[in-house]
C-alpha atoms as a PDB file:
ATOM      1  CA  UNK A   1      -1.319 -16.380  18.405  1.00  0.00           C
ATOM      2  CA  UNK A   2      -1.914 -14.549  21.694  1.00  0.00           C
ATOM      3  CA  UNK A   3      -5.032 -16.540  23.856  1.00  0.00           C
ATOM      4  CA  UNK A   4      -7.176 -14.168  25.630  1.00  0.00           C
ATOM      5  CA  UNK A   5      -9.633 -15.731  28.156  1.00  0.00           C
ATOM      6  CA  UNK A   6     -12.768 -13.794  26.671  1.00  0.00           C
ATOM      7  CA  UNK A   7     -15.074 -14.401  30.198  1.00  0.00           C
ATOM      8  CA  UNK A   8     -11.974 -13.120  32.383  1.00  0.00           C
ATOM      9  CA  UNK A   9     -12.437  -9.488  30.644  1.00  0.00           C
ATOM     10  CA  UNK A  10     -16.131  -9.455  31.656  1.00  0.00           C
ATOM     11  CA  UNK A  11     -16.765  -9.808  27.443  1.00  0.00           C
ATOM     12  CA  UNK A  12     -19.727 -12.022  26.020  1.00  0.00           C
ATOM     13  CA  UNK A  13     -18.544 -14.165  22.971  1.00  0.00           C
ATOM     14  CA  UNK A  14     -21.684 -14.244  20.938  1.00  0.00           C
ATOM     15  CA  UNK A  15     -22.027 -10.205  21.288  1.00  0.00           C
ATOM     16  CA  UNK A  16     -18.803  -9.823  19.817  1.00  0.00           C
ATOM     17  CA  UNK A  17     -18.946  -7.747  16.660  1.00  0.00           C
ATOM     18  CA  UNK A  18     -18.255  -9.644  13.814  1.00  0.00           C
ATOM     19  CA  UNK A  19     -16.187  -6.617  11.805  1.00  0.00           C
ATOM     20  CA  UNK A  20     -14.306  -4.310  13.645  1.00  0.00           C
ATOM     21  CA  UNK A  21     -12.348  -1.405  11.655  1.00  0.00           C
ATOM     22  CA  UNK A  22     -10.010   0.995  12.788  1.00  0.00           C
ATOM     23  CA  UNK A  23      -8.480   4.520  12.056  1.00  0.00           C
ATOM     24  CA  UNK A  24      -4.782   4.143  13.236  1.00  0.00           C
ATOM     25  CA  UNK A  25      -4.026   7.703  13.808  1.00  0.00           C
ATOM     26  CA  UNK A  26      -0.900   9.169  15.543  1.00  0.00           C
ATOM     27  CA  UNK A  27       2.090   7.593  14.426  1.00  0.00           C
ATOM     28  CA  UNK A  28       3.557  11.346  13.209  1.00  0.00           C
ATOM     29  CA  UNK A  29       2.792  12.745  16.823  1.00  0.00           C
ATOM     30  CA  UNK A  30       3.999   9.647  18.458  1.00  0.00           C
ATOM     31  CA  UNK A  31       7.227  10.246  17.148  1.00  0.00           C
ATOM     32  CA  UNK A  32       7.222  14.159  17.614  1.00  0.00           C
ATOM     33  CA  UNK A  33       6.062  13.867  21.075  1.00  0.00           C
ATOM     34  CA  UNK A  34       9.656  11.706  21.786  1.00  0.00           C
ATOM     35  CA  UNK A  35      11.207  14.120  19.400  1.00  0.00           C
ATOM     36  CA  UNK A  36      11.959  10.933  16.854  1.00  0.00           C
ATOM     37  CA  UNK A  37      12.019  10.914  12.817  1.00  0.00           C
ATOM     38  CA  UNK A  38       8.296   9.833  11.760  1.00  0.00           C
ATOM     39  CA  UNK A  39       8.879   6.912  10.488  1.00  0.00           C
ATOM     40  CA  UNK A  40       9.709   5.602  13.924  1.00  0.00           C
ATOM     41  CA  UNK A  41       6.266   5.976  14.779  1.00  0.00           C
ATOM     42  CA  UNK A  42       4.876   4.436  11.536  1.00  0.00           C
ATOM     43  CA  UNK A  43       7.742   1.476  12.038  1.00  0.00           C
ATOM     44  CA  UNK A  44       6.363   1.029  16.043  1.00  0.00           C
ATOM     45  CA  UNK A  45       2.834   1.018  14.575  1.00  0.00           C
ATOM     46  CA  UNK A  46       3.738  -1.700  13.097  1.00  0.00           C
ATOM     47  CA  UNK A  47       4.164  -3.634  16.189  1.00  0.00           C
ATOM     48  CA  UNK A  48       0.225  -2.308  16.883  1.00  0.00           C
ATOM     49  CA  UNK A  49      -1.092  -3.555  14.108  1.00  0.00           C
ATOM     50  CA  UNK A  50       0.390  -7.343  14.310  1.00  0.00           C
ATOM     51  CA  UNK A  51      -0.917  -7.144  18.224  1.00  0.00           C
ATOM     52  CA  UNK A  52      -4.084  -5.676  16.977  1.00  0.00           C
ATOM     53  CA  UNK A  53      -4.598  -8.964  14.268  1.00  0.00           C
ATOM     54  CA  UNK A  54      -3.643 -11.272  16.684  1.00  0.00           C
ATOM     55  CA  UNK A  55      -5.670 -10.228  19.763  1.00  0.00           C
ATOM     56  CA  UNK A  56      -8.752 -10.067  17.004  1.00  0.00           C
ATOM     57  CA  UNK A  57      -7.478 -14.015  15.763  1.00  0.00           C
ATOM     58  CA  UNK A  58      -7.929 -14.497  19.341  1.00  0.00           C
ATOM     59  CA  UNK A  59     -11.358 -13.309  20.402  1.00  0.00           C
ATOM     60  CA  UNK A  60     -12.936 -14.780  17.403  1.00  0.00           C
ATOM     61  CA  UNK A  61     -13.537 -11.713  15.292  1.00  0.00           C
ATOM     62  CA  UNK A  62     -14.207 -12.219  11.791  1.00  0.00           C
ATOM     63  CA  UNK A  63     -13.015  -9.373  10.020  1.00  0.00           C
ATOM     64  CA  UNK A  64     -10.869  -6.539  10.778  1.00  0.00           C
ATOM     65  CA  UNK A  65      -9.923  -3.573   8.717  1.00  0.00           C
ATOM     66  CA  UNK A  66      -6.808  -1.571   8.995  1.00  0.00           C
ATOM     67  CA  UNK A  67      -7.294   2.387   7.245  1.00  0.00           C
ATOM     68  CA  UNK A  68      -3.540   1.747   6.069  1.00  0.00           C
ATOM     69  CA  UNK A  69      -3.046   4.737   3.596  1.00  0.00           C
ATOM     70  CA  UNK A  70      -5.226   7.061   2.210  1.00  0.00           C
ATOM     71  CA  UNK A  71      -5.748   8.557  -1.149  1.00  0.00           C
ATOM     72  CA  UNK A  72      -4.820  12.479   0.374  1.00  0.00           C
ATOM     73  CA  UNK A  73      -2.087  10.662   2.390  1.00  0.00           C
ATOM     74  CA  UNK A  74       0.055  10.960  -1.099  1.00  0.00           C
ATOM     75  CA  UNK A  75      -0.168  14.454  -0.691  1.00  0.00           C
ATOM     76  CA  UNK A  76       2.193  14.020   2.620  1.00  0.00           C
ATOM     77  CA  UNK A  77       5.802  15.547   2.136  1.00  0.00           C
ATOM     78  CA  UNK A  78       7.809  12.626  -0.344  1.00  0.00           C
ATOM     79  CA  UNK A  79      10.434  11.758   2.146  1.00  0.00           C
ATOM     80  CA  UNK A  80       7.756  10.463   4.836  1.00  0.00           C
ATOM     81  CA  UNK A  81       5.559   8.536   1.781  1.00  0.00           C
ATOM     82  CA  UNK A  82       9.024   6.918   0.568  1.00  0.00           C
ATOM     83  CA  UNK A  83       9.473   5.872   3.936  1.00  0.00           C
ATOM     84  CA  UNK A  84       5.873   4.649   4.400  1.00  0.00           C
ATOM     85  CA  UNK A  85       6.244   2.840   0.529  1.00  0.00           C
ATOM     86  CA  UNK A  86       9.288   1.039   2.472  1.00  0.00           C
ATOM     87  CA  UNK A  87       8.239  -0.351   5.546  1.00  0.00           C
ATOM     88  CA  UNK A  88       4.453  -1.301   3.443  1.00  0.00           C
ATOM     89  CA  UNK A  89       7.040  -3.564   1.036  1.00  0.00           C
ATOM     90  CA  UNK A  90       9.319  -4.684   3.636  1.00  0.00           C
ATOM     91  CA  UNK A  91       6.218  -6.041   6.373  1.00  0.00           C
ATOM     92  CA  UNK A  92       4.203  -7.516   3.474  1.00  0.00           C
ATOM     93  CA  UNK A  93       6.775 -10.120   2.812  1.00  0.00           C
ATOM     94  CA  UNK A  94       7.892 -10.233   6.452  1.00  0.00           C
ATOM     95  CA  UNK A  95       5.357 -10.580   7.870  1.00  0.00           C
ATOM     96  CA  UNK A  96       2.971 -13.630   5.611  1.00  0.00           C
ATOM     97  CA  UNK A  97       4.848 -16.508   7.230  1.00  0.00           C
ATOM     98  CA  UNK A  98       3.112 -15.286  11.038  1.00  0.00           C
ATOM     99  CA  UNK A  99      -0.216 -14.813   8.785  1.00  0.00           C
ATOM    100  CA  UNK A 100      -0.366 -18.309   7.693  1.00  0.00           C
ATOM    101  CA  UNK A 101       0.192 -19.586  11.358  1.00  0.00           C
ATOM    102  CA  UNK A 102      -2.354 -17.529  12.335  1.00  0.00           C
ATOM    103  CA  UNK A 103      -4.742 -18.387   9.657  1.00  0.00           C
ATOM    104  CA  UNK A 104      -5.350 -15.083   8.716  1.00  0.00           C
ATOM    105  CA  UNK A 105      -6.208 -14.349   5.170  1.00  0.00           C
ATOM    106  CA  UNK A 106      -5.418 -10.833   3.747  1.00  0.00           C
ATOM    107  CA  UNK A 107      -7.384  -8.468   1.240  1.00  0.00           C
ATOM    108  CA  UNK A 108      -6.334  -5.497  -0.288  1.00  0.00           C
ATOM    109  CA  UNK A 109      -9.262  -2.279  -1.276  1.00  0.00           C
ATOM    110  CA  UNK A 110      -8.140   1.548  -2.572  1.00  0.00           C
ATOM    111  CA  UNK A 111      -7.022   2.219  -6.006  1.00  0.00           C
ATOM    112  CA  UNK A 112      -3.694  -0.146  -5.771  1.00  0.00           C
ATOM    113  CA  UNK A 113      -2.755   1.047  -9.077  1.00  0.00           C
ATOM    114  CA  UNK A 114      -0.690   3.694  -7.684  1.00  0.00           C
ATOM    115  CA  UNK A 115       1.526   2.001  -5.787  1.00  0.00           C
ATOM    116  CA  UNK A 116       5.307   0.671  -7.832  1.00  0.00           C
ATOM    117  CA  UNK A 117       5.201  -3.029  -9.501  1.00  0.00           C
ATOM    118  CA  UNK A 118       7.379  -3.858  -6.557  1.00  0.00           C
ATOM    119  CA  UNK A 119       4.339  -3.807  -3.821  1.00  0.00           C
ATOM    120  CA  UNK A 120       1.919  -4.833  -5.797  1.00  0.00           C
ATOM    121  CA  UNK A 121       3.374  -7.838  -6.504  1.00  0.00           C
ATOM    122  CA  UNK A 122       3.913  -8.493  -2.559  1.00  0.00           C
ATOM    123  CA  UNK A 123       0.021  -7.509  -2.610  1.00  0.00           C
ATOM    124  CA  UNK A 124      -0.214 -10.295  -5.083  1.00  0.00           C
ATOM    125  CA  UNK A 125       1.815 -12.516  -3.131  1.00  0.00           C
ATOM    126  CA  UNK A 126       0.320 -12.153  -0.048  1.00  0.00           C
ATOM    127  CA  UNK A 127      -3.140 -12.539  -1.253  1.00  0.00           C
ATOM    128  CA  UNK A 128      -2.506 -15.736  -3.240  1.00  0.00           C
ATOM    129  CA  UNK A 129      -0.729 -17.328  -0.227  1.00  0.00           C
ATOM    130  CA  UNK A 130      -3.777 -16.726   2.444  1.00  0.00           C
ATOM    131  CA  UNK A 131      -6.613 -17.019   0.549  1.00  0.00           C
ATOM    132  CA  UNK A 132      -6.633 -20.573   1.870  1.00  0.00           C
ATOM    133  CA  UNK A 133      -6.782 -19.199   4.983  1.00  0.00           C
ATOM    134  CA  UNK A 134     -10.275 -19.468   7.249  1.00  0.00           C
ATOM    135  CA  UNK A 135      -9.853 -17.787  10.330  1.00  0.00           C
ATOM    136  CA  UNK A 136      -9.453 -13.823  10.825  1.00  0.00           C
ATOM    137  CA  UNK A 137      -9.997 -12.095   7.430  1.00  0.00           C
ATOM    138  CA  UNK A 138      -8.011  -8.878   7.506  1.00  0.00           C
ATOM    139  CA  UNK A 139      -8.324  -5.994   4.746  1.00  0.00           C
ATOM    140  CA  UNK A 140      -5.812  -3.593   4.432  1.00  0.00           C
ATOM    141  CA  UNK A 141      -7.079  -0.152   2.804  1.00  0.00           C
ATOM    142  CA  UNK A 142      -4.459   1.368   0.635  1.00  0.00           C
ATOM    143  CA  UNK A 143      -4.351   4.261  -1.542  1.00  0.00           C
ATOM    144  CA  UNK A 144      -8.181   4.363  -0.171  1.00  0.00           C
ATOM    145  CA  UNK A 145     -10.644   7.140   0.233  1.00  0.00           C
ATOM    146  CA  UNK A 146     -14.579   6.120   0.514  1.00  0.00           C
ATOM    147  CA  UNK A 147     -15.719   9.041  -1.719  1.00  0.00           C
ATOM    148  CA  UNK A 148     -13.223   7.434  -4.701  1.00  0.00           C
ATOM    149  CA  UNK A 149     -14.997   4.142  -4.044  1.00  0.00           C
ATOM    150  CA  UNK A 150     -18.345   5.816  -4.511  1.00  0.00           C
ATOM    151  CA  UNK A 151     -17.249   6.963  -7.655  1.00  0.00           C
ATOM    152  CA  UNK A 152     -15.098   4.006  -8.394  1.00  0.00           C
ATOM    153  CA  UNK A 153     -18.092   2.123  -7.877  1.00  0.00           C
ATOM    154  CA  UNK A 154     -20.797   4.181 -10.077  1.00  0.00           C
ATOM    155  CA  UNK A 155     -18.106   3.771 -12.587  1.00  0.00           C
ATOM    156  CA  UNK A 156     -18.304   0.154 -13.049  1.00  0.00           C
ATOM    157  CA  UNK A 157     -22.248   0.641 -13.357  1.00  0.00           C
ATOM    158  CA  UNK A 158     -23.155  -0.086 -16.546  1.00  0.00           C
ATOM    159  CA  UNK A 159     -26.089   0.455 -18.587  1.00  0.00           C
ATOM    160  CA  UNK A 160     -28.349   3.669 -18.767  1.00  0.00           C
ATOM    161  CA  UNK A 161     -31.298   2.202 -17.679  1.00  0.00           C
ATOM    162  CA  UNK A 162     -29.744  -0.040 -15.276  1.00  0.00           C
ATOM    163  CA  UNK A 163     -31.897   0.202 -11.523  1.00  0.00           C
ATOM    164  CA  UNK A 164     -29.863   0.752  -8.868  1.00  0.00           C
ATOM    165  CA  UNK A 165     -30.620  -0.453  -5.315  1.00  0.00           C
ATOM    166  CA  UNK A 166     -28.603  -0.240  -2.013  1.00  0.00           C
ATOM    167  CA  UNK A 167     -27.961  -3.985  -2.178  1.00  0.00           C
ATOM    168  CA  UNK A 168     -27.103  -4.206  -5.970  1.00  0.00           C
ATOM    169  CA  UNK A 169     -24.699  -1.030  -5.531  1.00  0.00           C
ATOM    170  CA  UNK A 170     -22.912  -2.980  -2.437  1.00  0.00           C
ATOM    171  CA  UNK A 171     -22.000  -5.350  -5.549  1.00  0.00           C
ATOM    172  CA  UNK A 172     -19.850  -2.746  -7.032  1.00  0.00           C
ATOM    173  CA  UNK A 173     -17.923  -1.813  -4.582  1.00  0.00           C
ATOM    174  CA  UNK A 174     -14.088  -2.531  -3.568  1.00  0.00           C
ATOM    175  CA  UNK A 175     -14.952  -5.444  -1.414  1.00  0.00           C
ATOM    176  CA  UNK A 176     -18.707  -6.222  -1.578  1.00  0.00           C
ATOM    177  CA  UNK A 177     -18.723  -9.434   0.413  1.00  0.00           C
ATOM    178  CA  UNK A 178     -17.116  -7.423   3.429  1.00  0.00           C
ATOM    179  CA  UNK A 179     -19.923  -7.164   6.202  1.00  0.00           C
ATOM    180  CA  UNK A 180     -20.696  -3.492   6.940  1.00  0.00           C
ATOM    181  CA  UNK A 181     -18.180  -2.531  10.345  1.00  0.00           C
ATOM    182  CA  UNK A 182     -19.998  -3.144  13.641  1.00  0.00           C
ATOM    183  CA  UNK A 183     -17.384  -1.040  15.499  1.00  0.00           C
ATOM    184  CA  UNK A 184     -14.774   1.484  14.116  1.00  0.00           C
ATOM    185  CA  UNK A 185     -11.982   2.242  16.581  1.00  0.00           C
ATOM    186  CA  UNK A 186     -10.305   5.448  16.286  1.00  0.00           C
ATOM    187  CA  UNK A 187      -7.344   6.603  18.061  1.00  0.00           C
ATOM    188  CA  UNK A 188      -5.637   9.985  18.642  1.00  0.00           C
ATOM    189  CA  UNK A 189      -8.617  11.084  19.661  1.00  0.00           C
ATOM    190  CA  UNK A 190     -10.026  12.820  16.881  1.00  0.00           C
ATOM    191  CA  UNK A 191     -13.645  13.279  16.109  1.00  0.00           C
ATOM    192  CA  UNK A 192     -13.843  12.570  12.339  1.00  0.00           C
ATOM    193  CA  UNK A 193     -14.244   9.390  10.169  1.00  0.00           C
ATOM    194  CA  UNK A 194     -11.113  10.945   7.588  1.00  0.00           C
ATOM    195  CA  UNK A 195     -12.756   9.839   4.284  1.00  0.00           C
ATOM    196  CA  UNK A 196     -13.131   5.709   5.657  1.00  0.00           C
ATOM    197  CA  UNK A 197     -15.887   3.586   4.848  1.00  0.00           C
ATOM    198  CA  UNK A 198     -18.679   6.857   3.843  1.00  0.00           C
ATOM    199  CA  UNK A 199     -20.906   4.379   2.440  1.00  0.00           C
ATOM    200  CA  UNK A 200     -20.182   1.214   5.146  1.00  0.00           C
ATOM    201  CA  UNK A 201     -20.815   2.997   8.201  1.00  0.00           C
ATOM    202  CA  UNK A 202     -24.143   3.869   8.262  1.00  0.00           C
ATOM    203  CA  UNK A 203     -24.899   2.048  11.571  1.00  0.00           C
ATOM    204  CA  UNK A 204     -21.122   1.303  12.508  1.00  0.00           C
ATOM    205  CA  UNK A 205     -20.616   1.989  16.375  1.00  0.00           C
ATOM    206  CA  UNK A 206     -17.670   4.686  16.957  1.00  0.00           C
ATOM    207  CA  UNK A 207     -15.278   4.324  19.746  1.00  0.00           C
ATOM    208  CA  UNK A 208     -12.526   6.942  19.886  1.00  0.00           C
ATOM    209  CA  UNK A 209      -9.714   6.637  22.446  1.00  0.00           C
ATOM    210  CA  UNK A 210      -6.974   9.467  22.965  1.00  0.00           C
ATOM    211  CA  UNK A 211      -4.670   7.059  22.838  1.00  0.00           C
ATOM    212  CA  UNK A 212      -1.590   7.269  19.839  1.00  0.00           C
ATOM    213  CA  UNK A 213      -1.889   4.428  17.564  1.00  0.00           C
ATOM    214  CA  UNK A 214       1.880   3.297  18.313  1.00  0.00           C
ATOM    215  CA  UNK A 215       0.333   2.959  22.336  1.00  0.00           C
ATOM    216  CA  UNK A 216      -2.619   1.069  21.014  1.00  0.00           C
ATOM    217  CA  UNK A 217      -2.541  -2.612  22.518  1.00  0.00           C
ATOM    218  CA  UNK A 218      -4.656  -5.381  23.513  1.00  0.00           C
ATOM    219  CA  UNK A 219      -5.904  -3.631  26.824  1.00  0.00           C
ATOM    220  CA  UNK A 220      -6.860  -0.646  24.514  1.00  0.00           C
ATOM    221  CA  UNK A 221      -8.946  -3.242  22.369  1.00  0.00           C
ATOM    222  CA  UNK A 222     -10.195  -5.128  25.359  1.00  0.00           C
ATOM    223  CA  UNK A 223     -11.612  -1.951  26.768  1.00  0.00           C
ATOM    224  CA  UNK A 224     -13.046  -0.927  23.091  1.00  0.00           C
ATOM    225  CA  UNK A 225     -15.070  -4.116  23.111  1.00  0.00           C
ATOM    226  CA  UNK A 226     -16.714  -3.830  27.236  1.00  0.00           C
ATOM    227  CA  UNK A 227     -17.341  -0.286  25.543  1.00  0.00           C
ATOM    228  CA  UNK A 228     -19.377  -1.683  22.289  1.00  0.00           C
ATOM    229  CA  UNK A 229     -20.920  -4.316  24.117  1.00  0.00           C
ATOM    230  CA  UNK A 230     -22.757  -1.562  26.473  1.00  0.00           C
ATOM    231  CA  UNK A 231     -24.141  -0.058  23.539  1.00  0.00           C
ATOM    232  CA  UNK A 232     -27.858  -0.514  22.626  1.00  0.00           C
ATOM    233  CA  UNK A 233     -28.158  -1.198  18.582  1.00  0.00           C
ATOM    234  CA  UNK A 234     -31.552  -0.054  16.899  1.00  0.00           C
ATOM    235  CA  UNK A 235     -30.493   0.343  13.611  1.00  0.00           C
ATOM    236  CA  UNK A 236     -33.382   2.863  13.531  1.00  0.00           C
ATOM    237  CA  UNK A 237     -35.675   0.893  15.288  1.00  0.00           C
ATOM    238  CA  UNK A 238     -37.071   1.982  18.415  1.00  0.00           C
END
């Protein structure tokens, strides 16, 4: 687990948010940009997203959420989702042994249905094996897309003359005990939320850095956080 001295990077502990979530974007033009297959930049974003969960283990944040795979992302061409299906099977076996170190505990959200009997038993796996886990919780969204868990939600509604509320619909969806985001990171430096979190972010802070999710590391995050903990939160208040 890295150790980052919080004061030394001018950051206030108890103004830390307590969910941060990110967009990794930019593994394809990572790779293009070096003129390398695309799964070498999915394969070195990889290495982002372990330094990403430990510098988070580090600081004392709470919850992090990765947007892993996306429901439209199965639309990409089959040799680059094969590839993707492959490293997401390899690193969730790999990688629990550094998770339980850490004390991370890991959550899965998206329709994992579609994914083979293969991965979702190292889903399985690796949720069984950290949910004893107390310190960072990380969610991995999979096969997700915030307008299916709208729907996905309403779905499980039952009852025609069942009252719905914003609290009672939280209940329904994918992972109802996960705290709204206070910050959502994302890189590439696009302007758009992709279909992540429609519902959660109402209020969510948005911090986007033209920086390639491969290039992503703790100085990235360290300068994410100064940049959240300038901001002024209302929530609608004045």
């Amino acid at each position: 687990m890295k150790n980052i001295n919080i004061e030394e990077h001018g950051l206030i502990k108890n103004n830390l948010p307590i969910h941060v979530a990110v967009i990794m974007d930019g593994n394809g033009r990572w790779a293009t940009q070096r003129k390398k297959p695309i799964v070498d930049g999915h394969t070195q974003g990889i290495a982002s997203v372990r330094e990403m969960v430990e510098s988070c283990g580090s600081l004392g944040i709470k919850f992090l959420t990765l947007y892993t795979f996306s429901e439209e992302n199965w639309q990409r061409p089959p040799a680059e989702i094969k590839a993707i299906l492959t490293l997401l099977e390899k690193h969730l076996e790999k990688e629990l042994p550094e998770l339980n170190r850490n004390n991370v505990a890991v959550q899965f959200i998206g329709r994992l249905s579609k994914f083979p009997p293969s991965i979702k038993q190292r889903m399985d796996k690796a949720l069984t094996s950290t949910s004893h886990n107390t310190g960072l919780q990380l969610t991995l969204a999979l096969s997700y897309s915030g307008r299916a868990e709208i729907i996905d939600a309403i779905h499980k509604i039952t009852g025609p003359t069942k009252r719905i509320t914003e609290n009672s619909f939280r209940n329904y969806l994918y992972a109802p005990k996960l705290p709204d985001p206070d910050l959502l990171i994302r890189t590439s430096g696009e302007q758009r939320v992709s279909n992540f979190f429609l519902y959660q972010l109402a209020y969510t802070e948005i911090y986007t850095t033209p920086i390639l999710w491969p290039d992503f590391k703790t100085p990235a995050l360290i300068e994410a956080l100064q940049w959240y903990q300038q901001r002024n939160r209302r929530f609608g208040r004045r």
